[in-house]
Protein backbone atom coordinates (compact mmCIF):
# COMPACT_ATOMS: atom_id res chain seq x y z
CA UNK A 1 30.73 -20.91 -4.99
CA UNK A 2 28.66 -20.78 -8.10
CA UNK A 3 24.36 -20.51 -8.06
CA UNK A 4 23.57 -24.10 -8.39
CA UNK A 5 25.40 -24.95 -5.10
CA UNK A 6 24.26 -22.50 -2.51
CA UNK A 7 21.39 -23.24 -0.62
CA UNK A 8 20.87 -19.88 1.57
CA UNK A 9 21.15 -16.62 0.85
CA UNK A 10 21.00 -14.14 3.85
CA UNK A 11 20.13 -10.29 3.23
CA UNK A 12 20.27 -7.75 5.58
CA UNK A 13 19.65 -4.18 4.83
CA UNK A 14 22.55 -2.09 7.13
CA UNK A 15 22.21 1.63 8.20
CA UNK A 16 25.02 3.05 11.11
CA UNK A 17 25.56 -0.59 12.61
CA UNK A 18 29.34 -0.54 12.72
CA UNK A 19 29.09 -1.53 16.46
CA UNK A 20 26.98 -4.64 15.77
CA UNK A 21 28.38 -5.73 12.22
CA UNK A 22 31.44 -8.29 13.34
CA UNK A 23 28.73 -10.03 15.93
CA UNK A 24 26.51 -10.42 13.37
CA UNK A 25 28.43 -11.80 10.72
CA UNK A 26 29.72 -13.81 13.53
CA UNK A 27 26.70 -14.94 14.78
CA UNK A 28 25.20 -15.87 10.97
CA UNK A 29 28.45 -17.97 10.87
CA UNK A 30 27.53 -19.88 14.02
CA UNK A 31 24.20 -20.65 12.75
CA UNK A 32 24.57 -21.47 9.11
CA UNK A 33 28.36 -22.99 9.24
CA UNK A 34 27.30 -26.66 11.34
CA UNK A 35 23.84 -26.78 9.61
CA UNK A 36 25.26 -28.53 6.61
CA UNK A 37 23.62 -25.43 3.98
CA UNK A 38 25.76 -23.63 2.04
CA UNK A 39 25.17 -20.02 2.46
CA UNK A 40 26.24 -16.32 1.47
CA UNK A 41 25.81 -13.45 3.44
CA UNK A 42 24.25 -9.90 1.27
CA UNK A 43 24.88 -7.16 3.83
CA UNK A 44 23.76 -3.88 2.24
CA UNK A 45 25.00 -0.74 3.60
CA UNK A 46 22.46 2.05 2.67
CA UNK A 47 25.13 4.76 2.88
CA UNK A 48 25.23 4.54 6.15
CA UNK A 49 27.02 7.99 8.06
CA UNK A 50 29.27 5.87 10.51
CA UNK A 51 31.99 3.15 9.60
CA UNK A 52 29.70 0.89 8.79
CA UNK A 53 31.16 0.62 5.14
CA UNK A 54 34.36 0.09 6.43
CA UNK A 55 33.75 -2.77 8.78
CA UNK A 56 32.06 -4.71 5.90
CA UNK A 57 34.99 -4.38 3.67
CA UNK A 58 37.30 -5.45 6.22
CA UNK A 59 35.05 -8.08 6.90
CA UNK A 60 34.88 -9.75 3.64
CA UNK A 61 38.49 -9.46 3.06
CA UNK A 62 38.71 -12.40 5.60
CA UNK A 63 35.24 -13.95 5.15
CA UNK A 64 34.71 -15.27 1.39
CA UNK A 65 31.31 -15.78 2.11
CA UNK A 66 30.42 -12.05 3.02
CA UNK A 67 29.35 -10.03 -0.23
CA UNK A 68 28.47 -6.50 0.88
CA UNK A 69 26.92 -3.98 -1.67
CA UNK A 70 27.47 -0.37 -0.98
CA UNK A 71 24.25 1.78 -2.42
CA UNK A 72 25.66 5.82 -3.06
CA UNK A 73 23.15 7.43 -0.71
CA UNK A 74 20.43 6.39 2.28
CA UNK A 75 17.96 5.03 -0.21
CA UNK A 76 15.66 3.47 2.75
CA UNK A 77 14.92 -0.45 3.69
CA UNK A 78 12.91 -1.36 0.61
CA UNK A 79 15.45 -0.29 -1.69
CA UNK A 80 18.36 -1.90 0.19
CA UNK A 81 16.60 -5.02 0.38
CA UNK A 82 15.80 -4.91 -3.48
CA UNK A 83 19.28 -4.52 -3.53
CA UNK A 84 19.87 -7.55 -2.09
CA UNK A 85 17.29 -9.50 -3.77
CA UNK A 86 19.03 -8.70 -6.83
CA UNK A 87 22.15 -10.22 -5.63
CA UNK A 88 21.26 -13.46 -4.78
CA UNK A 89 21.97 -16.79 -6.12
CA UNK A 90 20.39 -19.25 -3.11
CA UNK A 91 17.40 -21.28 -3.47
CA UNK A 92 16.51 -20.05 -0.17
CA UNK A 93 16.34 -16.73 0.93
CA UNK A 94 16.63 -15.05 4.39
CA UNK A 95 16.02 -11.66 5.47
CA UNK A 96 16.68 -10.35 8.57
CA UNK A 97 18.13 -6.90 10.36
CA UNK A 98 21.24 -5.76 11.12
CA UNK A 99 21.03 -4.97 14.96
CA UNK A 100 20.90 -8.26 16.40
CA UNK A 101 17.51 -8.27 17.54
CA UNK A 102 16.48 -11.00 15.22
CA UNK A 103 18.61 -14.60 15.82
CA UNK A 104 20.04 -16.20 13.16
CA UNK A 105 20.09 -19.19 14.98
CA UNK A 106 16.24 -19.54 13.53
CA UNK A 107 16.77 -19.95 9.88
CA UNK A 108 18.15 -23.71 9.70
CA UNK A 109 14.92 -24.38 11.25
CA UNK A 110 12.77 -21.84 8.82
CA UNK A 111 14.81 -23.82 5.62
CA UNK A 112 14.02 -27.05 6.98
CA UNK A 113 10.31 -25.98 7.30
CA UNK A 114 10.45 -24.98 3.31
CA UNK A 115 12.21 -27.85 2.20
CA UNK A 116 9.93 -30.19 4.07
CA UNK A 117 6.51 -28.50 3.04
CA UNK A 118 6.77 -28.01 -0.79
CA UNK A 119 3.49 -26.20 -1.02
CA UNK A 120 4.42 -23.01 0.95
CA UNK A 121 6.54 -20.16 -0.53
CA UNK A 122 6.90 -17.87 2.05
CA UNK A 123 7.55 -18.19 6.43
CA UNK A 124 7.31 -14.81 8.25
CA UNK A 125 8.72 -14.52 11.66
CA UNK A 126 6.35 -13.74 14.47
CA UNK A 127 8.25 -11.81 17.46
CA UNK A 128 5.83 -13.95 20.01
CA UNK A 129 7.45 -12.68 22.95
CA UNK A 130 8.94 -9.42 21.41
CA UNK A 131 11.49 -7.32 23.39
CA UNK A 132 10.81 -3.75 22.46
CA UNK A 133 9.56 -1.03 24.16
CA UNK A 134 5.79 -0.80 24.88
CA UNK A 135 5.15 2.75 23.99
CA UNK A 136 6.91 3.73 20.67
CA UNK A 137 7.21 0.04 19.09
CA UNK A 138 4.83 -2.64 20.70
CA UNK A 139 1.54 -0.81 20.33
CA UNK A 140 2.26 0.86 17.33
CA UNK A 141 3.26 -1.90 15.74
CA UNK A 142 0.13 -4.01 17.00
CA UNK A 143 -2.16 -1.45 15.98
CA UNK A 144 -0.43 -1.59 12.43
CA UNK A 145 -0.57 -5.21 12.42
CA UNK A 146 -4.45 -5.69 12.79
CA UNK A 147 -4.93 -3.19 10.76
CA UNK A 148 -3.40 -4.46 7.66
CA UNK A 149 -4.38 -7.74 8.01
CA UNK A 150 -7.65 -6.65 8.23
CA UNK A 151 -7.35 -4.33 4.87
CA UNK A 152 -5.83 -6.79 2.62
CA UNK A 153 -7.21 -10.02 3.69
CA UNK A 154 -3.36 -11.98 4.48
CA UNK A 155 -3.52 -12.59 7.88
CA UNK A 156 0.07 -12.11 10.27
CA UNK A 157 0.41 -11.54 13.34
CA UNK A 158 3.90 -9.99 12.54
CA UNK A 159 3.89 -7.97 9.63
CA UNK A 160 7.39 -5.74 11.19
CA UNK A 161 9.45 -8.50 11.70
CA UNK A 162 12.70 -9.05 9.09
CA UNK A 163 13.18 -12.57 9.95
CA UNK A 164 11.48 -14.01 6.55
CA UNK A 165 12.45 -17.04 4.49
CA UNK A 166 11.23 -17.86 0.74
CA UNK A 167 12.05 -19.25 -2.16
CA UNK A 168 13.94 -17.35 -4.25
CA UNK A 169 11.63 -18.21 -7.04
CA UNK A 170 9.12 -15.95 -5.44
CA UNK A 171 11.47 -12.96 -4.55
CA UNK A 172 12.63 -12.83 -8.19
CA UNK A 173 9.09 -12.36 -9.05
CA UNK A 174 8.55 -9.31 -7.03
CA UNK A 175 9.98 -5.84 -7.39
CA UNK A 176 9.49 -3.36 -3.99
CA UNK A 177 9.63 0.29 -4.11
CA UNK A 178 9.04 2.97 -2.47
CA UNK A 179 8.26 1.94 1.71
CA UNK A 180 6.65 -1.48 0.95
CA UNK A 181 9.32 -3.45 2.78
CA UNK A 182 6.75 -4.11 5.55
CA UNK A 183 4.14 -5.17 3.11
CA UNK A 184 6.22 -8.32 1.42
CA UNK A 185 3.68 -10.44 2.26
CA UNK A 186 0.82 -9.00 0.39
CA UNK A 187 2.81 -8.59 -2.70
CA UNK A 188 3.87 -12.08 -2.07
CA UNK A 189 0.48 -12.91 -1.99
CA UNK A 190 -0.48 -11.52 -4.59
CA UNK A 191 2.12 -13.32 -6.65
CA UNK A 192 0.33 -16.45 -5.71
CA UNK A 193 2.65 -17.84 -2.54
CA UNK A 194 1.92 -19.91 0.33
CA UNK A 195 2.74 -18.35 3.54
CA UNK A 196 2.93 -19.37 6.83
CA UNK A 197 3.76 -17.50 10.62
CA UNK A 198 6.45 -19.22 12.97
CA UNK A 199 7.13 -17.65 16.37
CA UNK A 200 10.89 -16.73 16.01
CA UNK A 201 13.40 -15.68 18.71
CA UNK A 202 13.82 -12.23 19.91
CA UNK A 203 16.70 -10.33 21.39
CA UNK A 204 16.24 -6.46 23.03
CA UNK A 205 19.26 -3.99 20.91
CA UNK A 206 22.27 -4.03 22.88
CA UNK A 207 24.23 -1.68 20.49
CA UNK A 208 23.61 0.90 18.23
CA UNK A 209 20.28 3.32 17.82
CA UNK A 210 16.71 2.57 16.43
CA UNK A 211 15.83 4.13 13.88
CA UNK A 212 12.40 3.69 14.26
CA UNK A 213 9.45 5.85 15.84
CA UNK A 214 5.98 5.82 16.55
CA UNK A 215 5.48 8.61 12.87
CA UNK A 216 5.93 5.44 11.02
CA UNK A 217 2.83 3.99 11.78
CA UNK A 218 1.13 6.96 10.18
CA UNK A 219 3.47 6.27 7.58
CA UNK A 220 2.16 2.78 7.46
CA UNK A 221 -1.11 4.21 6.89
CA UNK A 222 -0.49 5.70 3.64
CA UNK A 223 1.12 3.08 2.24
CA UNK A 224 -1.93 0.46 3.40
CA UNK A 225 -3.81 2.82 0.75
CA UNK A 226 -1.44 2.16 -1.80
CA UNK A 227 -1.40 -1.24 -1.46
CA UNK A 228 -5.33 -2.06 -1.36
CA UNK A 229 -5.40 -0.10 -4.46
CA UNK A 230 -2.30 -2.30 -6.20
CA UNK A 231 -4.54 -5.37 -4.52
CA UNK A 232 -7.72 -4.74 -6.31
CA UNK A 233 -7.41 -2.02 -8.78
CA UNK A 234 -3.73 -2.38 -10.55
CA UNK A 235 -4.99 -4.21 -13.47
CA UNK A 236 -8.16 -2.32 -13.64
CA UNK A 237 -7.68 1.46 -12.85
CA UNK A 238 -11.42 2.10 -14.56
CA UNK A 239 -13.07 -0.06 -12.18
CA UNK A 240 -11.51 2.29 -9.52
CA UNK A 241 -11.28 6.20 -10.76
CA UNK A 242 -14.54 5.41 -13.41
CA UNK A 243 -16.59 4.01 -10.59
CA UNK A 244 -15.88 6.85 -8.46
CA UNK A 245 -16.71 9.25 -11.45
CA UNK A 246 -19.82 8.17 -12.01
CA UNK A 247 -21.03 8.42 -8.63
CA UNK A 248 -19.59 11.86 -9.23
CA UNK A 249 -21.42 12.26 -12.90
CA UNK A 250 -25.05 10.38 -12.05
CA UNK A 251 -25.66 13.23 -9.49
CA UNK A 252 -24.18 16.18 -11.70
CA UNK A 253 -25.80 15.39 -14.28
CA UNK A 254 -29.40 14.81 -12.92
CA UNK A 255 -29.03 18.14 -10.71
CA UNK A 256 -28.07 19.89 -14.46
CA UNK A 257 -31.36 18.17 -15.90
CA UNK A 258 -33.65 19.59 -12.62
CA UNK A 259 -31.70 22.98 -13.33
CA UNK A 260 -32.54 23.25 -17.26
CA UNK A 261 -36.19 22.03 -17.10
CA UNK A 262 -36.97 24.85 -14.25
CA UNK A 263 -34.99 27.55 -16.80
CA UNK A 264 -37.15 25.89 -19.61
CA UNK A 265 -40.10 27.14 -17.61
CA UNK A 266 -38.79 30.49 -17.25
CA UNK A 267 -37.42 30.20 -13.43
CA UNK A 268 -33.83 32.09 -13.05
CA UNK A 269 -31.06 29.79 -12.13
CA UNK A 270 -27.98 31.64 -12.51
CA UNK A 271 -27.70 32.76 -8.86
CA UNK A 272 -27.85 29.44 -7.31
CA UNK A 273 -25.39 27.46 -5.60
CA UNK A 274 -26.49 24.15 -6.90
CA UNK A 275 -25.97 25.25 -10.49
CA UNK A 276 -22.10 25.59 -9.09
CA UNK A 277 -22.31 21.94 -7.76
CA UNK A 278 -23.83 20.46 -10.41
CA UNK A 279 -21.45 21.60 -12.79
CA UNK A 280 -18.62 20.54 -10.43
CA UNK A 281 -19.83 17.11 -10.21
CA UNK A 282 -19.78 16.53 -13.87
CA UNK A 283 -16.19 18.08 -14.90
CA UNK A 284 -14.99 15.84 -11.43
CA UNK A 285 -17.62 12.74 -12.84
CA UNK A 286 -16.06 13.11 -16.58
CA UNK A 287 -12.53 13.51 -15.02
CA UNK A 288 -11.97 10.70 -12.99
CA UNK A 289 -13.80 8.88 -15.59
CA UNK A 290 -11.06 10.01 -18.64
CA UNK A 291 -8.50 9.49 -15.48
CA UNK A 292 -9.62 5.63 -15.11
CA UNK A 293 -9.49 5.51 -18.80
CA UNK A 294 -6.06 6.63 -19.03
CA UNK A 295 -4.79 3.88 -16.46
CA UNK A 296 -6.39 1.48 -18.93
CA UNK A 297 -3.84 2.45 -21.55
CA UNK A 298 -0.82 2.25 -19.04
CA UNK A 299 -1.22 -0.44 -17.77
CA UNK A 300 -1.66 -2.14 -21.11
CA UNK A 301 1.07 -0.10 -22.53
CA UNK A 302 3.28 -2.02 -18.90
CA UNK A 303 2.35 -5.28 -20.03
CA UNK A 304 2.27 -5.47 -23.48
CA UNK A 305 5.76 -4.10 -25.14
CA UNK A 306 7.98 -6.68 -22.74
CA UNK A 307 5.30 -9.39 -22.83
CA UNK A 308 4.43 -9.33 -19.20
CA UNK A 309 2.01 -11.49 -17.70
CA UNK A 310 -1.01 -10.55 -15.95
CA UNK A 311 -1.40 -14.06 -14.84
CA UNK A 312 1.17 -16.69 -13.29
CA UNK A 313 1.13 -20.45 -14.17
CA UNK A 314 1.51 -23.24 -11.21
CA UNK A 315 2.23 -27.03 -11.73
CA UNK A 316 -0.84 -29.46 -11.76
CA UNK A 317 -1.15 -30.92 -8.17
CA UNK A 318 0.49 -34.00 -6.79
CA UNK A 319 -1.74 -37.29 -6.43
């Protein structure tokens, strides 16, 4: 099956799901096989410590459509979705994880939206009626939720949930890295995309552990700080580190002017502690300030030897 005829391409990141692996692929094939798309299946085992390896090569020995990648170590989610993204050759493509809780039975329906709305880029899942635990994932993840739709302006109700279609136009145009899995949607932003939120079907995990705990929101946290810095500041690191150095340097730098014109008078000034804060301000001030400069030259030095863009063209809207 060559590029130009598939239509879907399904990725799911895999770490110790050996138990659930032949329902899923199972369960993919039930959805996708009467919907009339042509499809492929990404599985990506992120070196996964059980047999999960094994059960996806024995799997696509018997199921042409199944292409697993095997990555050499646990790399995380982001990277084993990058993986994937990498990989595929859809016009569509579907993300969703590997322990049944999502239900592949939505994404006919989430392609159908796409191919009927031409405008929009992106559909996130919403787990509406979610079937987790209250404690360690609901309110976590609610908390999370509000509070990154509140930092960088895209508004889900669902930022956690895998069960994501786009066009694979848009996912060729982004690159994730470190833990910004969960924050697709603001990169996807970013890149100019349309997104929407459909309520999606959710299943509690039969089989198989979560691997996920109430220390990632804090996690969550620190990368919301990262991304509102890529958001406003990536193409203009002055604006950020040279702003904050001269609120740094404007204080400094009038307390050293108070400081000299009472020595010019003959008052002593060595013993006092705002001598020591004044000259802290400025080496911080004049510091951030050659910091901010220095992300000027990087970021020129990122775009300029490959000829990357800082901007992205669109076609001229339909009468």
């Amino acid at each position: 099956m060559t590029q130009e005829n598939i239509d879907i391409s399904v990725v799911i990141p895999i770490y110790n799901e050996e138990e659930n692996l032949p329902d899923l692929v199972a369960r993919v094939e039930e959805a996708l096989a009467p919907s009339g798309f042509s499809f492929e299946l990404i599985c990506v085992d992120d070196g996964s410590r059980d047999r999960s390896a094994n059960v996806l090569k024995t799997l696509a020995a018997r199921t042409p459509w199944l292409k697993p990648r095997y990555l050499m170590r646990n790399y995380g989610q982001t990277a084993a979705l990058q993986a994937g993204f990498d990989a595929v050759q859809g016009r569509y493509t579907v993300t969703l994880d590997g322990d049944l809780q999502n239900d592949p039975l939505d994404i006919p329906q989430l392609i159908r939206t796409l191919e009927a709305t031409p405008d929009i880029n992106m559909i996130s899942g919403w787990r509406k009626d979610r079937q987790d635990a209250a404690i360690n994932r609901k309110i976590p993840s609610m908390i999370a939720n509000r509070i990154i739709a509140k930092v960088t302006g895209v508004k889900l109700h669902d930022y956690g949930c895998a069960l994501k279609a786009y066009r694979t136009d848009l996912i060729k145009r982004i690159r994730l890295y470190g833990e910004l899995h969960r924050f697709i949607p603001v990169l996807a932003a970013e890149a100019g995309a349309k997104i929407i939120e459909v309520p999606v079907r959710h299943h509690a995990r039969t089989k198989g552990v979560s691997k996920y705990g109430i220390d990632r929101t804090f996690r969550v946290v620190l990368d919301l700080l990262l991304m509102k810095f890529m958001l406003r500041y990536l193409h203009r690191p002055l604006h950020a580190f040279g702003g904050a150095g001269l609120w740094m340097l404007t204080p400094g730098l009038g307390i050293c002017a108070y400081l000299t014109l009472l020595k010019l008078f003959g008052a002593s000034i060595g013993g006092r502690p705002l001598l020591l804060l004044g000259i802290m301000l400025v080496l911080m001030g004049v510091q951030l300030i050659g910091l901010g400069l220095l992300g000027e030259i990087l970021i020129r030095i990122y775009h300029e030897p490959e000829g990357r863009d800082q901007y992205r063209l669109r076609p001229p809207p339909e009468n």
